[in-house]
N, C-alpha and C. Protein backbone atom coordinates (compact mmCIF):
# COMPACT_ATOMS: atom_id res chain seq x y z
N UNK A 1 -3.12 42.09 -8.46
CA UNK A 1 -2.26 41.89 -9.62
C UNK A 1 -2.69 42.84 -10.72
N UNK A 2 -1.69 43.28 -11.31
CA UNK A 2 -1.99 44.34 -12.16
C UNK A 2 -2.19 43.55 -13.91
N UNK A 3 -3.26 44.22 -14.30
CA UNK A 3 -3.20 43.87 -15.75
C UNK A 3 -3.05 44.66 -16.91
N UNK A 4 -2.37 43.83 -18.08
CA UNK A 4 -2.36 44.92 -19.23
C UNK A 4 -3.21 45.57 -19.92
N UNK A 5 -4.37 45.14 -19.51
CA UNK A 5 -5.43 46.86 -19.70
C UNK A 5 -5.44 47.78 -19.13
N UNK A 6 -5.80 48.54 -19.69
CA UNK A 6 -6.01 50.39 -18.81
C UNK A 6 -4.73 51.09 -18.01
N UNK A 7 -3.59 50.18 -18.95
CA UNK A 7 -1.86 50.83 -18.48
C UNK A 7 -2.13 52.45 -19.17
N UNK A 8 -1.98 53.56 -18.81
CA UNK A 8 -1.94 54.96 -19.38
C UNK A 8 -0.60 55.20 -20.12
N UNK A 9 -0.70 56.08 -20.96
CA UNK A 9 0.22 56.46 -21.56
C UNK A 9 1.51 56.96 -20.71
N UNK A 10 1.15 57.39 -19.77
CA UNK A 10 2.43 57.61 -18.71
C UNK A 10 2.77 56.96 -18.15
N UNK A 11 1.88 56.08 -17.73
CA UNK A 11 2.59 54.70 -16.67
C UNK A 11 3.82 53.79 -17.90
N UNK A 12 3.52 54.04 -19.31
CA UNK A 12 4.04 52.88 -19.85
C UNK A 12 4.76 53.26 -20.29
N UNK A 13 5.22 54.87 -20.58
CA UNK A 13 6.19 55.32 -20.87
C UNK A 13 7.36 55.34 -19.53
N UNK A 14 6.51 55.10 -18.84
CA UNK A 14 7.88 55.27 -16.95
C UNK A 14 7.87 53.44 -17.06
N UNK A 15 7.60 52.33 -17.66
CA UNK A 15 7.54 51.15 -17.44
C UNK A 15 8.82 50.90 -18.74
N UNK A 16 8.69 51.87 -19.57
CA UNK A 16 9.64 51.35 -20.90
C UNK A 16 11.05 51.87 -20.51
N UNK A 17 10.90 53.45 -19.85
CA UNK A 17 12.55 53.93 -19.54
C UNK A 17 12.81 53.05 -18.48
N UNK A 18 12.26 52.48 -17.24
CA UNK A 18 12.40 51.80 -16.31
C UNK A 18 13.09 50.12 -16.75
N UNK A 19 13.19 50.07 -18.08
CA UNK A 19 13.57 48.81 -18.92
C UNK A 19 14.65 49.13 -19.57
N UNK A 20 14.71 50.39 -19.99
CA UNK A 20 16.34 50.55 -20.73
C UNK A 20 15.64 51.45 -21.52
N UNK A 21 14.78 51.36 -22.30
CA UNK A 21 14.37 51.64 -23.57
C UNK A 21 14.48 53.28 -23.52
N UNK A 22 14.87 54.06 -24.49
CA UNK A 22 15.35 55.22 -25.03
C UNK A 22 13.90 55.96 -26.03
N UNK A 23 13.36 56.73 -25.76
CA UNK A 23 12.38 56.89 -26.94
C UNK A 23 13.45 57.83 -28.45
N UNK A 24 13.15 57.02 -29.34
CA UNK A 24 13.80 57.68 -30.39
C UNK A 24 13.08 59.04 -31.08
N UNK A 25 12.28 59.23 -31.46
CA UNK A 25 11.02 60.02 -31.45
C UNK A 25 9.61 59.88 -30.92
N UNK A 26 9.30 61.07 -30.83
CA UNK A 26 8.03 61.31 -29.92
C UNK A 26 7.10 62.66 -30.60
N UNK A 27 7.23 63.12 -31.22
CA UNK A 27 6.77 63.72 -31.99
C UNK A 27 5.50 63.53 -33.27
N UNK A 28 4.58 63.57 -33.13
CA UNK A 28 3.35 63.35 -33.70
C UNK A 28 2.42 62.48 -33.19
N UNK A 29 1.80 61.56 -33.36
CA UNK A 29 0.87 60.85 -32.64
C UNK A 29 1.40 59.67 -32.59
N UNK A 30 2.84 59.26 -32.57
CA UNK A 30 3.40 57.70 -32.24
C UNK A 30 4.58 58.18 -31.39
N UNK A 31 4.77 57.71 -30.48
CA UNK A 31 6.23 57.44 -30.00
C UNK A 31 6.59 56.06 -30.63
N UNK A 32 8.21 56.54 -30.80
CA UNK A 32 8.88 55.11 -30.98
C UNK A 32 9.94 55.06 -29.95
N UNK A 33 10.24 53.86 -29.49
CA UNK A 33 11.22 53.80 -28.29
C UNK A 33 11.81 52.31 -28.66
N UNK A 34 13.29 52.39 -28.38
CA UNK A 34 14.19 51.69 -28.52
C UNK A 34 15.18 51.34 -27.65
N UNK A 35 15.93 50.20 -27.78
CA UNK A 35 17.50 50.29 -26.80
C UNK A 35 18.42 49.35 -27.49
N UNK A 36 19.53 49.14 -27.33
CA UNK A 36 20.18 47.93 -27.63
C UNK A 36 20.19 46.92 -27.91
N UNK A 37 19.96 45.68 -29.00
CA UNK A 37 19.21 44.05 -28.54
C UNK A 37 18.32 43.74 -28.72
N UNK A 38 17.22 45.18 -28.92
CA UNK A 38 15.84 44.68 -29.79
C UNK A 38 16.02 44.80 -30.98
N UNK A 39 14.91 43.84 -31.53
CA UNK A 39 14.99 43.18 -33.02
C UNK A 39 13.76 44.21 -34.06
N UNK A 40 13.10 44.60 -32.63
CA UNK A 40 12.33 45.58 -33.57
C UNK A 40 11.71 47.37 -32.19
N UNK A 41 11.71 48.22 -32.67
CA UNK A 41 11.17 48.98 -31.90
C UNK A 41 9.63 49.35 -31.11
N UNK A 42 9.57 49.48 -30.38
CA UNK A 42 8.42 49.63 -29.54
C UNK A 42 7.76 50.79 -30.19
N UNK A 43 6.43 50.82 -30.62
CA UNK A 43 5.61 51.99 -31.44
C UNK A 43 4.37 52.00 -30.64
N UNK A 44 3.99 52.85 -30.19
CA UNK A 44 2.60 53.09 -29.67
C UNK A 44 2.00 54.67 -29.71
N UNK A 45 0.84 54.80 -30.15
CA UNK A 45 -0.33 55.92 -29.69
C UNK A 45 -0.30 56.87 -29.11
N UNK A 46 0.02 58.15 -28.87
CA UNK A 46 -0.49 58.65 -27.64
C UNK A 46 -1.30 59.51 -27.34
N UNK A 47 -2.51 59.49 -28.87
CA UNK A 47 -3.69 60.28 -28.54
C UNK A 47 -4.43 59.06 -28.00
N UNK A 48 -4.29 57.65 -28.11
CA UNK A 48 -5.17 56.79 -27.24
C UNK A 48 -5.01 56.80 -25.70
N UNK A 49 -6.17 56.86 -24.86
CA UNK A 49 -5.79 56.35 -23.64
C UNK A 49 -6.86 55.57 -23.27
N UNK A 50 -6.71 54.81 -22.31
CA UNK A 50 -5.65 54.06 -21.98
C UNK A 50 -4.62 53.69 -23.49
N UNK A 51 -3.70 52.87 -23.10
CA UNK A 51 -2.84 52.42 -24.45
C UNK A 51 -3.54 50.73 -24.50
N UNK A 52 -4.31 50.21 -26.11
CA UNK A 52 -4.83 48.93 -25.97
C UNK A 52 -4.11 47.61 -25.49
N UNK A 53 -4.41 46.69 -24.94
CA UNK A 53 -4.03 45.76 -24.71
C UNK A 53 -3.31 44.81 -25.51
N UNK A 54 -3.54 45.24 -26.60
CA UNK A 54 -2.88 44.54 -28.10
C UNK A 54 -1.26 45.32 -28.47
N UNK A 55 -1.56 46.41 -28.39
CA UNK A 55 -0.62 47.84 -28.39
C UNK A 55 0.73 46.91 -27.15
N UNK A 56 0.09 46.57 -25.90
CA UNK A 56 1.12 46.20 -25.12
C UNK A 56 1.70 45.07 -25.03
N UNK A 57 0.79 43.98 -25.79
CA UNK A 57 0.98 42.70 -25.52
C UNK A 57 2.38 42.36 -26.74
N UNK A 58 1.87 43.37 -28.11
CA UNK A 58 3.35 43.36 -29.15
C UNK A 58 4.28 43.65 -28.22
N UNK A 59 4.37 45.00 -28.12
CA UNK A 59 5.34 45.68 -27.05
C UNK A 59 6.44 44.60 -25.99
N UNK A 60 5.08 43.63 -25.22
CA UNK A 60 6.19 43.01 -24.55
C UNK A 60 7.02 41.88 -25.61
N UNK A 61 6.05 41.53 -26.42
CA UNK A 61 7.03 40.67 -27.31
C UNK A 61 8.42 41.10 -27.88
N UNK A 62 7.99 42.20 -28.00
CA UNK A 62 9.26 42.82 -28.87
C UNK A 62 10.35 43.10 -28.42
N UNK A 63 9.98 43.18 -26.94
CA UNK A 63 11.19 43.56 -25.70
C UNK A 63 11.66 41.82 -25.76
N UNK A 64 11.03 40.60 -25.98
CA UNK A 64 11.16 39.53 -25.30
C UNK A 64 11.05 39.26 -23.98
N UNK A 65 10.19 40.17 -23.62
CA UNK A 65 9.98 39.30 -22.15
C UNK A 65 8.79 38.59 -22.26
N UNK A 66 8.14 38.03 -20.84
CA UNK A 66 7.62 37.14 -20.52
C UNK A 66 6.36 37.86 -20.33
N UNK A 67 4.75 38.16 -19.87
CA UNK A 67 3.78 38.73 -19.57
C UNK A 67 3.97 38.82 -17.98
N UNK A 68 4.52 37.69 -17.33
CA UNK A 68 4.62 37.97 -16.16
C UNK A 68 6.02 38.46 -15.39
N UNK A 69 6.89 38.45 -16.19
CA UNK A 69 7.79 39.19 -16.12
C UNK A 69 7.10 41.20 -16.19
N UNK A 70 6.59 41.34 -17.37
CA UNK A 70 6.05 42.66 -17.47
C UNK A 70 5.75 43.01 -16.10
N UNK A 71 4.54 42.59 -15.90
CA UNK A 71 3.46 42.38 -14.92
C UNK A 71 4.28 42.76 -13.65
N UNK A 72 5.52 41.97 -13.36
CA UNK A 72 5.97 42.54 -11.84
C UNK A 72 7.05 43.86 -11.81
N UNK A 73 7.38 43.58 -13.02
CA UNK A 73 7.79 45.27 -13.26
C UNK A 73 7.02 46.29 -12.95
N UNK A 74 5.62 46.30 -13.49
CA UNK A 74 4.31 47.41 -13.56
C UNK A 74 4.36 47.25 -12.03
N UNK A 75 4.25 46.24 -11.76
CA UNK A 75 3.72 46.19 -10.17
C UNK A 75 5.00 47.14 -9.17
N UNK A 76 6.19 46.80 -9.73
CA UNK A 76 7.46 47.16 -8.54
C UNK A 76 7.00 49.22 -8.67
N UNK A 77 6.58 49.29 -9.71
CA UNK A 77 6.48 51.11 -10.04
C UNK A 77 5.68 51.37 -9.39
């Protein structure tokens, strides 16, 4: 079972388009990524790697999903 530590900046960027999500900018040391229906946008790092566990755990909130919902997504990639 996969966990939300030590997701890389690439795996989670192929886990967010793999969800809908659109990056709106990417340019400087944050991506922001968005889609339709969220209430707020996805912001993360990408001189950090891995991306923190805190970094992802907003993230899934913000999408509204579930952790184990996430989780079998990461896993199906």
């Amino acid at each position: 079972m996969k966990k939300l530590s030590n997701i890389s900046v690439k795996e989670f960027r192929d886990i967010l388009t793999r969800l809908g999500l659109q990056p709106l900018r990417t340019a400087g040391g944050h991506e922001i990524w968005t889609k339709n229906g969220l209430k707020r946008a996805v912001v993360f790092q990408t001189h950090v790697e891995p991306i923190p566990e805190f970094i992802v755990r907003n993230a899934i909130r913000d999408m509204g999903m579930s952790r184990d919902e996430f989780i079998s997504k990461l896993e199906e990639m």
